[in-house]
Protein backbone atom coordinates (compact mmCIF):
# COMPACT_ATOMS: atom_id res chain seq x y z
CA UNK A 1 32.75 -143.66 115.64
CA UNK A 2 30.45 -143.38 118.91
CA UNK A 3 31.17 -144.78 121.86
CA UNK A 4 28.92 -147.34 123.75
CA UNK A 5 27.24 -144.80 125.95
CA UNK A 6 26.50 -142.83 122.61
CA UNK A 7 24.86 -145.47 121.44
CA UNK A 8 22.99 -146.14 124.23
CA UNK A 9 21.87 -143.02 124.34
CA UNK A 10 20.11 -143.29 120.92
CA UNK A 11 18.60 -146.82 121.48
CA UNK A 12 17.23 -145.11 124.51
CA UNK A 13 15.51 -142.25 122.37
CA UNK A 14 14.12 -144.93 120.15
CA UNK A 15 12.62 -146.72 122.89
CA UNK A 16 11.35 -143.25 124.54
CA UNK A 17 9.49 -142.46 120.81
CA UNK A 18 8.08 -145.76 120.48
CA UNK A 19 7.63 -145.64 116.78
CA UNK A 20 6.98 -148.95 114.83
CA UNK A 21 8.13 -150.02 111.40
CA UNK A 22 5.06 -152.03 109.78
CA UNK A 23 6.54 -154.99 107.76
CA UNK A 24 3.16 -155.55 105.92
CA UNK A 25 2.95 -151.96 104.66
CA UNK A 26 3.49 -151.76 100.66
CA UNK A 27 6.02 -149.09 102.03
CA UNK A 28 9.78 -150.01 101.86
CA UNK A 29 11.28 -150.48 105.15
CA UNK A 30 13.71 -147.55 104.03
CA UNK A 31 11.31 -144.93 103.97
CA UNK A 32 9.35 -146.02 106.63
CA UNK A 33 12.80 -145.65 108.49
CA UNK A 34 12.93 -142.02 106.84
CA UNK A 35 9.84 -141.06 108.08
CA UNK A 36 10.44 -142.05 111.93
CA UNK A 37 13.32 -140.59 111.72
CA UNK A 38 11.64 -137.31 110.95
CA UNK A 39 9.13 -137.73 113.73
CA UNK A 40 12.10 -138.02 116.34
CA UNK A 41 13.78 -134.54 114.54
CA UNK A 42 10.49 -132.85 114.43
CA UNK A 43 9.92 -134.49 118.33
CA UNK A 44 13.38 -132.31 119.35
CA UNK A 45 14.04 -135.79 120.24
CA UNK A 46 17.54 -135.35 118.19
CA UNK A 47 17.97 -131.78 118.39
CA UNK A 48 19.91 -129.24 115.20
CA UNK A 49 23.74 -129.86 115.70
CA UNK A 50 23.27 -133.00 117.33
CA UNK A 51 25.54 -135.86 116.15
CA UNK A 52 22.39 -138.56 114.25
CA UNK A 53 22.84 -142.63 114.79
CA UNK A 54 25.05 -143.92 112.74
CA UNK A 55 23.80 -146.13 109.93
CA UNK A 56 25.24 -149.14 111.91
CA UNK A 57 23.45 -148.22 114.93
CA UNK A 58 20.59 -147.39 112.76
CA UNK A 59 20.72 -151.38 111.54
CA UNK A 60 21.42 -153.38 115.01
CA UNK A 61 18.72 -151.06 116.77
CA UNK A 62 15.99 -151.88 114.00
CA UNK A 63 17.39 -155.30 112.37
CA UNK A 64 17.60 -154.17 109.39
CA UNK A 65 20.83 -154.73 106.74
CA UNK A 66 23.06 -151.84 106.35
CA UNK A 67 21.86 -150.97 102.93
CA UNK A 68 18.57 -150.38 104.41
CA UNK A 69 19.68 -147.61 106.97
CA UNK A 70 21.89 -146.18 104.10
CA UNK A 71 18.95 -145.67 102.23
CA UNK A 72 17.10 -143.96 104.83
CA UNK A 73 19.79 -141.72 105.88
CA UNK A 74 20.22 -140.72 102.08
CA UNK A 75 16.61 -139.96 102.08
CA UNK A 76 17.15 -137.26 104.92
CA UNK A 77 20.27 -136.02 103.62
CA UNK A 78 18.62 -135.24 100.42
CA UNK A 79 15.77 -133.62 102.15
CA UNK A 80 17.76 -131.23 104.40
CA UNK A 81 16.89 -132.83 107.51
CA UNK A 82 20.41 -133.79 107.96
CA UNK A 83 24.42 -132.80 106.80
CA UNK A 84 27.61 -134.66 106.74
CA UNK A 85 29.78 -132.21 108.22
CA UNK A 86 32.78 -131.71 110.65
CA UNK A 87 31.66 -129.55 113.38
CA UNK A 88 33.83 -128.31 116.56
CA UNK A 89 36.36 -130.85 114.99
CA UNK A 90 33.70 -133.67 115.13
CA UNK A 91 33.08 -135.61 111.81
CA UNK A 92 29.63 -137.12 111.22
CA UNK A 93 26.03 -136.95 110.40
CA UNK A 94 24.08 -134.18 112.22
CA UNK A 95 20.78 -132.64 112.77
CA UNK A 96 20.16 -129.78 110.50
CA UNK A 97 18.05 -126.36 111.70
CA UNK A 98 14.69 -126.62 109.42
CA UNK A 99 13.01 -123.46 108.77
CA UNK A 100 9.60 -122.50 109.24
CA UNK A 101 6.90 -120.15 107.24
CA UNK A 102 4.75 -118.49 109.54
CA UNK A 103 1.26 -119.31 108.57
CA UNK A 104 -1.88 -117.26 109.63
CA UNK A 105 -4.65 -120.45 109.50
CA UNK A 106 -8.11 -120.50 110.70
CA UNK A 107 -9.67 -117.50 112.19
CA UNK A 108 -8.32 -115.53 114.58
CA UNK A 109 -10.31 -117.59 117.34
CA UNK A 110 -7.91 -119.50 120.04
CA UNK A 111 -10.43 -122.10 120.63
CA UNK A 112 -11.63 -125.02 118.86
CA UNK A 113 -15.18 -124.12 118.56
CA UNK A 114 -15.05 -120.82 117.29
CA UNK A 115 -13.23 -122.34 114.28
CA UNK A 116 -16.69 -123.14 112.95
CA UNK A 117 -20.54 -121.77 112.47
CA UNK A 118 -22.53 -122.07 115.45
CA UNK A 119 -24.72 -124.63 113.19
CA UNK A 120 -21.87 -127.28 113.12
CA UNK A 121 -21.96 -130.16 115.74
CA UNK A 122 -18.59 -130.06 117.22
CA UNK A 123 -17.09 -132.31 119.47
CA UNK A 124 -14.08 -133.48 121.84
CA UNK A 125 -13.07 -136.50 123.18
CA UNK A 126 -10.03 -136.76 125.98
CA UNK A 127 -7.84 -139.86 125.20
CA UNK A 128 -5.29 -139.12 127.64
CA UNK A 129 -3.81 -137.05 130.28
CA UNK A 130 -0.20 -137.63 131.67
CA UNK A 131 2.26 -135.78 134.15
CA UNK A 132 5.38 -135.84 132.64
CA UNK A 133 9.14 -134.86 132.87
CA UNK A 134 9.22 -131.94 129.72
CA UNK A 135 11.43 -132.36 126.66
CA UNK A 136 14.10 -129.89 125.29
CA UNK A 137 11.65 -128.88 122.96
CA UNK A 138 8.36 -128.69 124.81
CA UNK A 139 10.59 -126.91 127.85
CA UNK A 140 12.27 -124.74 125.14
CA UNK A 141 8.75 -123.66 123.90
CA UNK A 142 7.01 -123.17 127.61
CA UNK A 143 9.80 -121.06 129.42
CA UNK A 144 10.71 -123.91 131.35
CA UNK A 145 13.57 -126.16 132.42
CA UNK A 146 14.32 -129.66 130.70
CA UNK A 147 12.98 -132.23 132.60
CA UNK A 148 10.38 -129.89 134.80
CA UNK A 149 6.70 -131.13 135.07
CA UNK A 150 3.99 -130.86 132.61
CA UNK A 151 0.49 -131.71 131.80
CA UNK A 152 0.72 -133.20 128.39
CA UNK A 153 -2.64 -133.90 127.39
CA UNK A 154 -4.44 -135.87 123.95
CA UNK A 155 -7.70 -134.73 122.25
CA UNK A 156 -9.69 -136.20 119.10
CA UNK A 157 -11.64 -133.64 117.46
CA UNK A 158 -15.12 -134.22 116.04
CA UNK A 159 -17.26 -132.23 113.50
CA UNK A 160 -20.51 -133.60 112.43
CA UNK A 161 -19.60 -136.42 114.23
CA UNK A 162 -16.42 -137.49 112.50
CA UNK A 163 -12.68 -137.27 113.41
CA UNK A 164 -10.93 -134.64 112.08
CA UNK A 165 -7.81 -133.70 114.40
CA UNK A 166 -5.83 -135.07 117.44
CA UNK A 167 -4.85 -132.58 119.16
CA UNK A 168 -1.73 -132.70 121.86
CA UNK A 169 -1.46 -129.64 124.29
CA UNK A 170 1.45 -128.94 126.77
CA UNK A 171 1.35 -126.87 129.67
CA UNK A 172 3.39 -126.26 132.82
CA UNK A 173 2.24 -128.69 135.81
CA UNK A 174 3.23 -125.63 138.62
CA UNK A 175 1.14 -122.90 136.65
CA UNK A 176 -2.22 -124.80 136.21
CA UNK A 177 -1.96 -127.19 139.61
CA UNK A 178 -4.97 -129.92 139.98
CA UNK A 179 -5.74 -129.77 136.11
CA UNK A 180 -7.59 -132.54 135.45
CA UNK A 181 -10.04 -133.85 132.59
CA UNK A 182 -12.93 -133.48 133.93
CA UNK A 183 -12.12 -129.63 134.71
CA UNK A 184 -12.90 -129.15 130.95
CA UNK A 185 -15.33 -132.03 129.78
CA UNK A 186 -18.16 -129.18 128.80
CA UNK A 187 -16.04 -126.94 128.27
CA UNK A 188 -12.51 -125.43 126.08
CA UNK A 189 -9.46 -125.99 127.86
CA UNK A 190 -8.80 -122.31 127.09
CA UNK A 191 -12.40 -121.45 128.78
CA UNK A 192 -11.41 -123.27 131.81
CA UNK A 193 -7.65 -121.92 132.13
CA UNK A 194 -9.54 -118.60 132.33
CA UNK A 195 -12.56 -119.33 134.57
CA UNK A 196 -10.10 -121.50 137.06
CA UNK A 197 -6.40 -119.85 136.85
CA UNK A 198 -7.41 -116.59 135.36
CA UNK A 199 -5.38 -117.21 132.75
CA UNK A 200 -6.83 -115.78 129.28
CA UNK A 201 -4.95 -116.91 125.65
CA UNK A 202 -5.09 -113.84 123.76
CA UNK A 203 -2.90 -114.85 120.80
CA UNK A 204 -1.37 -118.35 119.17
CA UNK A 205 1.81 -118.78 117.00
CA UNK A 206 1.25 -121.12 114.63
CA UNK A 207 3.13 -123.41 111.96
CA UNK A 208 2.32 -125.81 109.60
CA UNK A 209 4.31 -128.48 107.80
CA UNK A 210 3.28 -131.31 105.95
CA UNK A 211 4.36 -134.76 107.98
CA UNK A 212 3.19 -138.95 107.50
CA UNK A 213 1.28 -140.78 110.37
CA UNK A 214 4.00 -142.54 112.08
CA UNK A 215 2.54 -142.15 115.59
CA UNK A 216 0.23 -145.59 116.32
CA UNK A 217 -2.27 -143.48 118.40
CA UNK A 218 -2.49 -141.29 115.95
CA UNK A 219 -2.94 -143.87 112.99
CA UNK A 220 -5.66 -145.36 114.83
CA UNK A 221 -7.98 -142.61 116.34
CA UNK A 222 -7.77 -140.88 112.86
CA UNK A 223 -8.49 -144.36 111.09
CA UNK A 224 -5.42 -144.02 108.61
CA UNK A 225 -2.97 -146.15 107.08
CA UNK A 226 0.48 -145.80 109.13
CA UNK A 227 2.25 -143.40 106.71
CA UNK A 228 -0.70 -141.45 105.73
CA UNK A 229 0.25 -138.17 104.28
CA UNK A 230 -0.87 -134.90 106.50
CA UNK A 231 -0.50 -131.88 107.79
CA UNK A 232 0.68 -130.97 111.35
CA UNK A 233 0.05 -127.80 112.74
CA UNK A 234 2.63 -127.13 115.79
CA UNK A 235 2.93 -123.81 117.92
CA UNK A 236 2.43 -121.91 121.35
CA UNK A 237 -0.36 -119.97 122.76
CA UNK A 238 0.34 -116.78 124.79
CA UNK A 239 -1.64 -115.49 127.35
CA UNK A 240 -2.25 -111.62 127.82
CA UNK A 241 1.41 -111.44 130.16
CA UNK A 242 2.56 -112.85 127.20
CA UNK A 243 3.40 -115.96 128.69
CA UNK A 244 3.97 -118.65 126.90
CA UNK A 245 1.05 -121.20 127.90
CA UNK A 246 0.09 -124.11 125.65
CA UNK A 247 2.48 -125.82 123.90
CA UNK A 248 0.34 -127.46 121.03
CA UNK A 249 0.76 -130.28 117.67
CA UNK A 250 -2.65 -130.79 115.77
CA UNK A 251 -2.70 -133.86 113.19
CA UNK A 252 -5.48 -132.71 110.45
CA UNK A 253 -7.64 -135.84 109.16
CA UNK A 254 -6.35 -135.99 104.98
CA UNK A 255 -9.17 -134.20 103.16
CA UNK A 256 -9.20 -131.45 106.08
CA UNK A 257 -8.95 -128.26 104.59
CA UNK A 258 -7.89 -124.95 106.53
CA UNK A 259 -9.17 -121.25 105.80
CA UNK A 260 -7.10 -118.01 106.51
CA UNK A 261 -8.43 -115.03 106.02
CA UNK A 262 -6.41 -111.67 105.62
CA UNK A 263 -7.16 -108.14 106.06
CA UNK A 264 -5.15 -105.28 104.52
């Protein structure tokens, strides 16, 4: 059973994600559920061996019947993303560890542009850049400390003048001070971190998973149905200290398809 400031807590990490369920969608309400769900586990929003909402929780937070959340929450059982389990004497429904597979995708270029002939007409677009307090997860990834300042920044990608990826980056706030939009407007974030700060990426960690469009910025810039099948390509950039640098999610447009080369 949680107690009320449990349950607080969780309506407060709903509110923080700000993910909608779309009533009109041929999509059952359960699986929609599901699928946010995901988002917030894949987020580090609920974190492995974390206690997850209870399915009554789940139902007063979203108005939805109880059958509904049991549905969902069957949904993520059955796809690992959660276990019923006792843990440190604690019975409930928690967060399970997912693994990854390292994938080597693209070239071996860091930037955007060098992921294509010089012949293609490449763009970017800036839709947003925030200072903002740092998640477990995008603190875990950076080196830094929950809740210290970043620069958490959105761009849609364009080739031949059509959208193809929205790309988030992360960075520490203190280690690129007065980073602003229009530092990189003609150029690669990565040029300008190493023109302004001297800071030069030399190598990117990379991971890709297959995910559904539940973010509504996403949904819209890339034109898809909420729920859109896709692939998400998450990791961190290092710079040549080896210091962890750009924290980064890429949503691929559907129909985007990736190239990895391999040498023996």
């Amino acid at each position: 059973m949680h107690t009320t400031n449990q349950i607080n807590d969780f309506h407060q990490v709903f509110e923080r994600a700000n993910l909608e369920l779309h009533p009109d969608s041929p999509m059952p309400i359960y699986y929609q559920l599901s699928r946010l769900f995901i988002k917030l586990i894949q987020d580090g929003l609920f974190e492995p061996g974390t206690r997850f909402p209870t399915e009554e929780s789940i139902a007063a937070y979203y108005q939805v019947s109880r059958p509904t959340a049991n549905k969902a929450m069957h949904i993520l059982l059955e796809e690992g993303w959660v276990t019923r389990d006792k843990q440190d004497k604690r019975s409930g429904t928690f967060v399970k560890e997912k693994p990854y597979v390292s994938l080597g995708f693209l070239s071996a270029g860091m930037s955007f542009k060098d992921q294509f002939p010089p012949d293609v007409p490449i763009r970017s677009e800036n839709i947003w850049v925030r200072r903002e307090s740092a998640t477990t997860k995008a603190a875990k990834m950076l080196g830094l400390q929950e809740g210290d300042q970043i620069i958490h920044m959105r761009r849609l990608r364009f080739a031949y003048d059509q959208p193809i990826m929205v790309c988030d980056s992360q960075l520490s706030d203190a280690r690129f001070p007065g980073l602003d939009p229009s530092d990189f407007a003609n150029n690669s974030l990565y040029a300008t971190l190493r023109q302004r700060y001297d800071c030069s990426i030399i190598r990117s960690e990379r991971y890709a998973e297959a995910v559904e469009a539940v973010d509504p910025d996403v949904v819209e810039l890339l034109d898809v149905h909420p729920f859109t099948s896709m692939m998400m390509i998450t990791g961190v950039s290092y710079s040549s200290e080896d210091e962890p640098i750009d924290f980064f999610q890429t949503y691929l447009q559907p129909g985007v398809s990736l190239k990895s080369t391999i040498h023996r």
